[in-house]
PDB file of N, CA and C in Angstrom:
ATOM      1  N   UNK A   1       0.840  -1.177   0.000  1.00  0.00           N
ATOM      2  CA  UNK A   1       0.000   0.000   0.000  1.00  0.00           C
ATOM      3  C   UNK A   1       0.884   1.238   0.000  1.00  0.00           C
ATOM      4  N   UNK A   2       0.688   2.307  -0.721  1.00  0.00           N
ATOM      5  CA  UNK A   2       1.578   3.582  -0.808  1.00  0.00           C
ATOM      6  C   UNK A   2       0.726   4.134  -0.405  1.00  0.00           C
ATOM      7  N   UNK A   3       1.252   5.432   0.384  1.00  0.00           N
ATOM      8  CA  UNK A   3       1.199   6.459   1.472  1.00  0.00           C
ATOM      9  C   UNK A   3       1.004   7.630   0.612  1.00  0.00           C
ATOM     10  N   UNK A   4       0.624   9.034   0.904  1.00  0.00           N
ATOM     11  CA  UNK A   4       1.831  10.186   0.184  1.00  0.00           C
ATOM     12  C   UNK A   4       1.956  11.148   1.369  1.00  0.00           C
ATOM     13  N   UNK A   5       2.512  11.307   1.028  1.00  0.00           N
ATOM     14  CA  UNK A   5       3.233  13.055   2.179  1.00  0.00           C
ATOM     15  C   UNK A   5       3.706  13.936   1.343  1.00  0.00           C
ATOM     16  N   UNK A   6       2.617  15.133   1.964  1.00  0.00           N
ATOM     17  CA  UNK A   6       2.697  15.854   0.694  1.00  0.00           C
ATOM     18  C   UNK A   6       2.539  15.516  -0.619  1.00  0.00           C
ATOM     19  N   UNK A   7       2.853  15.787  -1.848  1.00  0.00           N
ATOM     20  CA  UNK A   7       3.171  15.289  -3.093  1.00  0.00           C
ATOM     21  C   UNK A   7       4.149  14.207  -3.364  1.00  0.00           C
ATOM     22  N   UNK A   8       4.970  13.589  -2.121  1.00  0.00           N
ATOM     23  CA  UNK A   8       5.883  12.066  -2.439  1.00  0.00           C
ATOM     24  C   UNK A   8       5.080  11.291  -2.060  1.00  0.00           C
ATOM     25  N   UNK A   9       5.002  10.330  -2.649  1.00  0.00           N
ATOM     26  CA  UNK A   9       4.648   8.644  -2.614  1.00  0.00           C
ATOM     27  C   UNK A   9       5.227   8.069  -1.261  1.00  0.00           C
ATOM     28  N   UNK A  10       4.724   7.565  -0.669  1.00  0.00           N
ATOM     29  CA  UNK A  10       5.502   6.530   0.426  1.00  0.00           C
ATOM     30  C   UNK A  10       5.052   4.846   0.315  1.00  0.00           C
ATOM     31  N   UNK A  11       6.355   4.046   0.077  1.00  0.00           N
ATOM     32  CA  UNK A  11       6.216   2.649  -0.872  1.00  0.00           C
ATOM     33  C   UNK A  11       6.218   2.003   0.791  1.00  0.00           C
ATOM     34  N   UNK A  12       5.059   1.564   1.611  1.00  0.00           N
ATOM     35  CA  UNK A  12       5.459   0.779   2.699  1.00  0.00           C
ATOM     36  C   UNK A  12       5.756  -0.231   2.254  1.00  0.00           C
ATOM     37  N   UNK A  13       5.377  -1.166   1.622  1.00  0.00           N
ATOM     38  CA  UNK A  13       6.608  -2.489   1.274  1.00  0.00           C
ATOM     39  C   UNK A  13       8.110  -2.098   1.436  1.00  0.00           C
ATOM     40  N   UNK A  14       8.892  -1.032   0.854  1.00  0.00           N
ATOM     41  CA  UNK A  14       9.795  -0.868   1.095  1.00  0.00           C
ATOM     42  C   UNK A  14      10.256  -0.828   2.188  1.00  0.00           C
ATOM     43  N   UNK A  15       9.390   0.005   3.384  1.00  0.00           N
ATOM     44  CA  UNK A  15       9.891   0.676   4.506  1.00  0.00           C
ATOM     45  C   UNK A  15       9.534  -0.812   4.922  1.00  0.00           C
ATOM     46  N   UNK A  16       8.613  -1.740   5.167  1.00  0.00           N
ATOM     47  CA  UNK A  16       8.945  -2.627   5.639  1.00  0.00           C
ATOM     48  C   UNK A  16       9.681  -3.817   5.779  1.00  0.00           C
ATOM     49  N   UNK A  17      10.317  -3.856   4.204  1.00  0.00           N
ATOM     50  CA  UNK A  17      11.702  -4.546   3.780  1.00  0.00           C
ATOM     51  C   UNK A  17      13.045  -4.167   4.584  1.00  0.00           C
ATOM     52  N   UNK A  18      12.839  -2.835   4.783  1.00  0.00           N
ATOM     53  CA  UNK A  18      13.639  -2.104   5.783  1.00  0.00           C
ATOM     54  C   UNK A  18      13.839  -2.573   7.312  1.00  0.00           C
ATOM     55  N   UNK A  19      12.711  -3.306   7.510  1.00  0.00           N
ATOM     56  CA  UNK A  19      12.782  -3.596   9.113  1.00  0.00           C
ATOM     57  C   UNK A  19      12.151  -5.128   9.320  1.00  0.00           C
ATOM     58  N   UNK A  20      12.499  -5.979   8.545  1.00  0.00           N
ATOM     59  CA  UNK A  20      11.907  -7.533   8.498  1.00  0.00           C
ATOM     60  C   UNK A  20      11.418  -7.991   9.631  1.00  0.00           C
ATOM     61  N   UNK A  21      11.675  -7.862  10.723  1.00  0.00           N
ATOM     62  CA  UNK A  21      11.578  -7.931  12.053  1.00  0.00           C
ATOM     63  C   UNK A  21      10.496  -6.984  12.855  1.00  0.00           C
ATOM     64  N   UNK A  22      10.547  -5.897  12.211  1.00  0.00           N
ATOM     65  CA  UNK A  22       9.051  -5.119  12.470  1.00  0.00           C
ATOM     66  C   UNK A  22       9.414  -4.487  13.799  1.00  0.00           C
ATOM     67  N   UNK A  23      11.213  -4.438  14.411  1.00  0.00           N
ATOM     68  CA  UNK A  23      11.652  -3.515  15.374  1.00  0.00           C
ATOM     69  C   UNK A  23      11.643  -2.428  15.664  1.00  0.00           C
ATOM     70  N   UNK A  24      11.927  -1.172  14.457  1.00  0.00           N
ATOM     71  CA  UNK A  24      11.982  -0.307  14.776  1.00  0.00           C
ATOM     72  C   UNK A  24      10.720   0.820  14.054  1.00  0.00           C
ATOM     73  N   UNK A  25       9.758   0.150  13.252  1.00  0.00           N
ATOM     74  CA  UNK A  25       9.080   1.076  12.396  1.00  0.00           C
ATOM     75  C   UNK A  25       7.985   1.149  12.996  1.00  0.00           C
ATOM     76  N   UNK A  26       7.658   0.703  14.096  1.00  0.00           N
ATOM     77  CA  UNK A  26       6.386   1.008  15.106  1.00  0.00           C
ATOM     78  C   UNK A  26       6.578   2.537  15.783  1.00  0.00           C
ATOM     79  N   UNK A  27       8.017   2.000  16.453  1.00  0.00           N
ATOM     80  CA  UNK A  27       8.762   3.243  16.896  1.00  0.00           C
ATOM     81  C   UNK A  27       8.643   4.474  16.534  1.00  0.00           C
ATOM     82  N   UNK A  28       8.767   4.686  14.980  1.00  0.00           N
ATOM     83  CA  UNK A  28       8.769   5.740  13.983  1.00  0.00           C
ATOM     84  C   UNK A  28       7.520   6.247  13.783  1.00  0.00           C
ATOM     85  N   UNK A  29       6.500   5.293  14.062  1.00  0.00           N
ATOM     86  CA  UNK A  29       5.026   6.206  13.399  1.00  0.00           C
ATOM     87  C   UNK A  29       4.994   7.321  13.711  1.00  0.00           C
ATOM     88  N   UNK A  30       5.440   7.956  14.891  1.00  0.00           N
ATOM     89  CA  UNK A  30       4.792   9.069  15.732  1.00  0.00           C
ATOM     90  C   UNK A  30       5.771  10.262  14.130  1.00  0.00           C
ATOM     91  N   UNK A  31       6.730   9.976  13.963  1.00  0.00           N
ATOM     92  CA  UNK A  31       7.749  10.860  12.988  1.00  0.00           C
ATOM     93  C   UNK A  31       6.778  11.069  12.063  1.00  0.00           C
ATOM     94  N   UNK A  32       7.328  12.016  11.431  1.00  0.00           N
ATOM     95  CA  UNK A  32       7.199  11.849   9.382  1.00  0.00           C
ATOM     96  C   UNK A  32       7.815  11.450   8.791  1.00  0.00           C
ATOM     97  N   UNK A  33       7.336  11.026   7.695  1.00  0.00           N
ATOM     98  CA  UNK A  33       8.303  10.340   6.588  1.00  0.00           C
ATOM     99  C   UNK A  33       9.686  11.195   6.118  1.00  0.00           C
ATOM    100  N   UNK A  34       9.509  12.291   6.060  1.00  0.00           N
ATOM    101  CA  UNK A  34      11.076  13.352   6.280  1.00  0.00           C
ATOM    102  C   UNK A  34      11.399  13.762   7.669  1.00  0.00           C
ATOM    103  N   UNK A  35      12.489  13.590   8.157  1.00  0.00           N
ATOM    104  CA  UNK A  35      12.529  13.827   9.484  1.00  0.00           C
ATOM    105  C   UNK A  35      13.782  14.809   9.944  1.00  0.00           C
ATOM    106  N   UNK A  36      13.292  15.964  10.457  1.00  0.00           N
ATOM    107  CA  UNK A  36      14.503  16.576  10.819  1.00  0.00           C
ATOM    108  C   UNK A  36      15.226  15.871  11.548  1.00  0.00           C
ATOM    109  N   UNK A  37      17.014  16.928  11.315  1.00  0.00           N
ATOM    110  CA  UNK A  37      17.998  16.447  12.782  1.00  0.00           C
ATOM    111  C   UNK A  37      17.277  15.857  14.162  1.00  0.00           C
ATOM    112  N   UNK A  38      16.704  16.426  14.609  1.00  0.00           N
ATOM    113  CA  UNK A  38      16.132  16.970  15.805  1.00  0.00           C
ATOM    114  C   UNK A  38      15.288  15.679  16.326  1.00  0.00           C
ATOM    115  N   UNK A  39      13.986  15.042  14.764  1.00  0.00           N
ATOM    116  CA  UNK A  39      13.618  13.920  15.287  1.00  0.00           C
ATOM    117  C   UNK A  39      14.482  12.590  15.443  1.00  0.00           C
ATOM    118  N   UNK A  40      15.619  12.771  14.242  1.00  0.00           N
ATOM    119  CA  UNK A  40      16.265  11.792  14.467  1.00  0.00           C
ATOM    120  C   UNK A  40      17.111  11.215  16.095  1.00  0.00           C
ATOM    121  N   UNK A  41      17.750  12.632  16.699  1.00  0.00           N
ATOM    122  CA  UNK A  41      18.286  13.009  17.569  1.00  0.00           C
ATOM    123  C   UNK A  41      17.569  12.793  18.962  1.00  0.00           C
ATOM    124  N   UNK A  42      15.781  12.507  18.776  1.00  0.00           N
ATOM    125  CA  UNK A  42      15.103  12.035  19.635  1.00  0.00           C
ATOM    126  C   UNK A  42      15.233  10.487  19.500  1.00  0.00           C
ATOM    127  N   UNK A  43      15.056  10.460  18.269  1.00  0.00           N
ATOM    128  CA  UNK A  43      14.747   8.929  18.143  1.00  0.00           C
ATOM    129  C   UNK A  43      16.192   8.116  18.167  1.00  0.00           C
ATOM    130  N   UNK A  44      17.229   8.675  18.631  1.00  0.00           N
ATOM    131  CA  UNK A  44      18.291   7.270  18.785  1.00  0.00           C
ATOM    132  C   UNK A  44      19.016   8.175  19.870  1.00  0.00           C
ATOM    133  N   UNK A  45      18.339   9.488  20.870  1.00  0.00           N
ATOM    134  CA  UNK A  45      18.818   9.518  22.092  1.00  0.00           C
ATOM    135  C   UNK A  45      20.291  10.349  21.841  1.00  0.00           C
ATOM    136  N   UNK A  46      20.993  10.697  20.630  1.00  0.00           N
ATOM    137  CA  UNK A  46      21.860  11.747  20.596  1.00  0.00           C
ATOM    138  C   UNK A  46      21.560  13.222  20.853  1.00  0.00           C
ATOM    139  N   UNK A  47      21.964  14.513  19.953  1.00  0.00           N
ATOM    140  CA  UNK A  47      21.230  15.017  20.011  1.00  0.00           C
ATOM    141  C   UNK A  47      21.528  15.959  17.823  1.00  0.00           C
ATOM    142  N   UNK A  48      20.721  17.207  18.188  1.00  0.00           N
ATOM    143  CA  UNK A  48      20.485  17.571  16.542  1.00  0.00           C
ATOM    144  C   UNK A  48      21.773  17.905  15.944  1.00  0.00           C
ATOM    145  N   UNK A  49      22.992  18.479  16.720  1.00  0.00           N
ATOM    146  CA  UNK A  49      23.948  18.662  16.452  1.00  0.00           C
ATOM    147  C   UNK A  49      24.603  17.553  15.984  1.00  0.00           C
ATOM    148  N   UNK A  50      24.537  16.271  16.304  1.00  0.00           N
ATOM    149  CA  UNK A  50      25.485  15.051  16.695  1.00  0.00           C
ATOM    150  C   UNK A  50      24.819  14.609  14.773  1.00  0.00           C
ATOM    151  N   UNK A  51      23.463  14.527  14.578  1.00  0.00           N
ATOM    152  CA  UNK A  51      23.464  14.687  13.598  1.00  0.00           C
ATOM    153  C   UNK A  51      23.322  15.177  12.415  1.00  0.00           C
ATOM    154  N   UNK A  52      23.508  16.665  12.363  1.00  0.00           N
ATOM    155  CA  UNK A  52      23.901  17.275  11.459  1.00  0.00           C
ATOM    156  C   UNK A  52      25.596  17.180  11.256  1.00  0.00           C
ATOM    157  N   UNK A  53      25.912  16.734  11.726  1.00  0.00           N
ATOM    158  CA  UNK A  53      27.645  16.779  12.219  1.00  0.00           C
ATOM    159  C   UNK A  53      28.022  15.427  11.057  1.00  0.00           C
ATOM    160  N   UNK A  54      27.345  14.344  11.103  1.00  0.00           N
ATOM    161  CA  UNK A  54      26.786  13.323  10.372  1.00  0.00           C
ATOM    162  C   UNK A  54      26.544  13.110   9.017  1.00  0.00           C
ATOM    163  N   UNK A  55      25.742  13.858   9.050  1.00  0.00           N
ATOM    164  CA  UNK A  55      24.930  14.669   7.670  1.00  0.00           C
ATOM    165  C   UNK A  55      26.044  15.606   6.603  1.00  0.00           C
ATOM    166  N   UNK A  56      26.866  16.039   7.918  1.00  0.00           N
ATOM    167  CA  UNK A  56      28.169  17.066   6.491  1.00  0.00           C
ATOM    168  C   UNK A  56      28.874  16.489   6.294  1.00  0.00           C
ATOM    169  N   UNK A  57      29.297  15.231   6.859  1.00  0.00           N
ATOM    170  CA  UNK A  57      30.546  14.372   6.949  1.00  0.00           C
ATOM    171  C   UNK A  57      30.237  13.343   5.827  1.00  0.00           C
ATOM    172  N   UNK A  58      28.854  13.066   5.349  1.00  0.00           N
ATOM    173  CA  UNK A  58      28.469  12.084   4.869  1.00  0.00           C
ATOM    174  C   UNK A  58      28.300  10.913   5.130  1.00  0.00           C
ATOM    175  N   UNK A  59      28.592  10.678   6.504  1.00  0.00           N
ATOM    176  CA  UNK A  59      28.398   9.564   7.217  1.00  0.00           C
ATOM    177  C   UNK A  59      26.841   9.090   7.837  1.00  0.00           C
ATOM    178  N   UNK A  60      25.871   9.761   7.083  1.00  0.00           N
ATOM    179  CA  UNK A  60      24.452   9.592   7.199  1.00  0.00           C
ATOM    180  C   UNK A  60      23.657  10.322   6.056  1.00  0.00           C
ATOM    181  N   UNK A  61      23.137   9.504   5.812  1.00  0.00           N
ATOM    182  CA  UNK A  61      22.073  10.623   4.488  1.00  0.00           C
ATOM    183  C   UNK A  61      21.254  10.848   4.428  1.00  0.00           C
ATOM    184  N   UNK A  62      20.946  12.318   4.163  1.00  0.00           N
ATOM    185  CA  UNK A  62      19.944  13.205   4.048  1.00  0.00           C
ATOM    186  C   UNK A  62      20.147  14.035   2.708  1.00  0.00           C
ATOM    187  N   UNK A  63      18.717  15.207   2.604  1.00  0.00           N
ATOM    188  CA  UNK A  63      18.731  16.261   1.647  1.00  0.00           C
ATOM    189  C   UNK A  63      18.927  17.293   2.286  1.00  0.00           C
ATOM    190  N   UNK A  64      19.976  17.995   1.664  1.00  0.00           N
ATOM    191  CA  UNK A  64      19.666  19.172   2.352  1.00  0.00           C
ATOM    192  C   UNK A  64      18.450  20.506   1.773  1.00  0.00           C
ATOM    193  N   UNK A  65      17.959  21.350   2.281  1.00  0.00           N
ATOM    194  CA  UNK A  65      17.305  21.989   1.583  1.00  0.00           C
ATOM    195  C   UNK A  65      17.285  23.713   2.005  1.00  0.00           C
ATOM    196  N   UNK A  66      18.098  23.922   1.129  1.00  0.00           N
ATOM    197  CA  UNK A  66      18.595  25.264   1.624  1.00  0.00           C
ATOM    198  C   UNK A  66      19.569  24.939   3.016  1.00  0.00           C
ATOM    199  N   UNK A  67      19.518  25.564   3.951  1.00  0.00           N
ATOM    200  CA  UNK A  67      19.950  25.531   5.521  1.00  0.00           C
ATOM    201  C   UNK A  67      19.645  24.148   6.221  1.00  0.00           C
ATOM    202  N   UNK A  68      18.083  23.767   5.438  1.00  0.00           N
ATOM    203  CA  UNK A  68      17.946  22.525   6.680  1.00  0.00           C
ATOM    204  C   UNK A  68      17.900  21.669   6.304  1.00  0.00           C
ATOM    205  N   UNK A  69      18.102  20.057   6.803  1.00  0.00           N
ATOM    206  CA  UNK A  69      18.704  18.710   6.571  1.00  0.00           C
ATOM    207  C   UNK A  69      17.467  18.015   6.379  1.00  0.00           C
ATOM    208  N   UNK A  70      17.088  17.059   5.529  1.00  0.00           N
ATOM    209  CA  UNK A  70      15.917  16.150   6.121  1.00  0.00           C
ATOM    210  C   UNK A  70      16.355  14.831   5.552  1.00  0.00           C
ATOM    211  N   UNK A  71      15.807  13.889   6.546  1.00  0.00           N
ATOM    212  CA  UNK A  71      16.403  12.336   6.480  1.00  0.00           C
ATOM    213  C   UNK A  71      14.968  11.627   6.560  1.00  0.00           C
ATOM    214  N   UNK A  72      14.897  10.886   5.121  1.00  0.00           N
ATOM    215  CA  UNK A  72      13.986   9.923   4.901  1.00  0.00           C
ATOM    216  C   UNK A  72      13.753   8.767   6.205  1.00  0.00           C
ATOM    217  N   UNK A  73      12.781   8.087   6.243  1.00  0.00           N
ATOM    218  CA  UNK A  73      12.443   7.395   6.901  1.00  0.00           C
ATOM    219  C   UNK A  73      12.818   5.754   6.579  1.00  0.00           C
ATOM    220  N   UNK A  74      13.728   5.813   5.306  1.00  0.00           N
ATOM    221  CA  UNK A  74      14.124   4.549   4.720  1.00  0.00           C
ATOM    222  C   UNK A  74      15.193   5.331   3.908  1.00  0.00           C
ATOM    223  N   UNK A  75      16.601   4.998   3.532  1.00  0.00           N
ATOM    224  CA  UNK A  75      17.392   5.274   2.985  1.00  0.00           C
ATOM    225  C   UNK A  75      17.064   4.887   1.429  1.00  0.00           C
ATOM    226  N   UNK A  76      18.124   5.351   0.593  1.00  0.00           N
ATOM    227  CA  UNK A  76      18.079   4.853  -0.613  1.00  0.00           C
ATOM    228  C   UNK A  76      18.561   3.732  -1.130  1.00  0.00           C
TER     229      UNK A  76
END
């Protein structure tokens, strides 16, 4: 079943290929499907700095958009 947010599509088969085990995507409902630093930074207990820090290094991926970062809810 696909989702949309906003004008993107959201493929849950995918997102649930993502988590076979069905661990962590319960977790996530409360998020959006784009998620700032900030939710991420809630959701694994760092904080927004730790990952934007991440995000410039390329050691996590996101879009940036203009100034601010946003990180899908399933990678590419």
């Amino acid at each position: 079943m696909k989702e949309t947010y906003g004008e993107m599509e959201i493929d849950e088969a995918r997102l649930k290929a993502a988590d076979p085990d069905g661990l962590y995507l319960f977790m996530l409902e409360q998020y959006p499907y784009m998620m700032t630093p900030d939710n991420v930074a809630a959701f694994t207990g760092t904080t927004g700095q730790e990952i934007r820090k991440l995000l410039n290094k390329g050691e996590m991926q996101g879009c940036r958009i203009g100034i601010r970062w946003l990180i899908p809810k399933l990678g590419p």
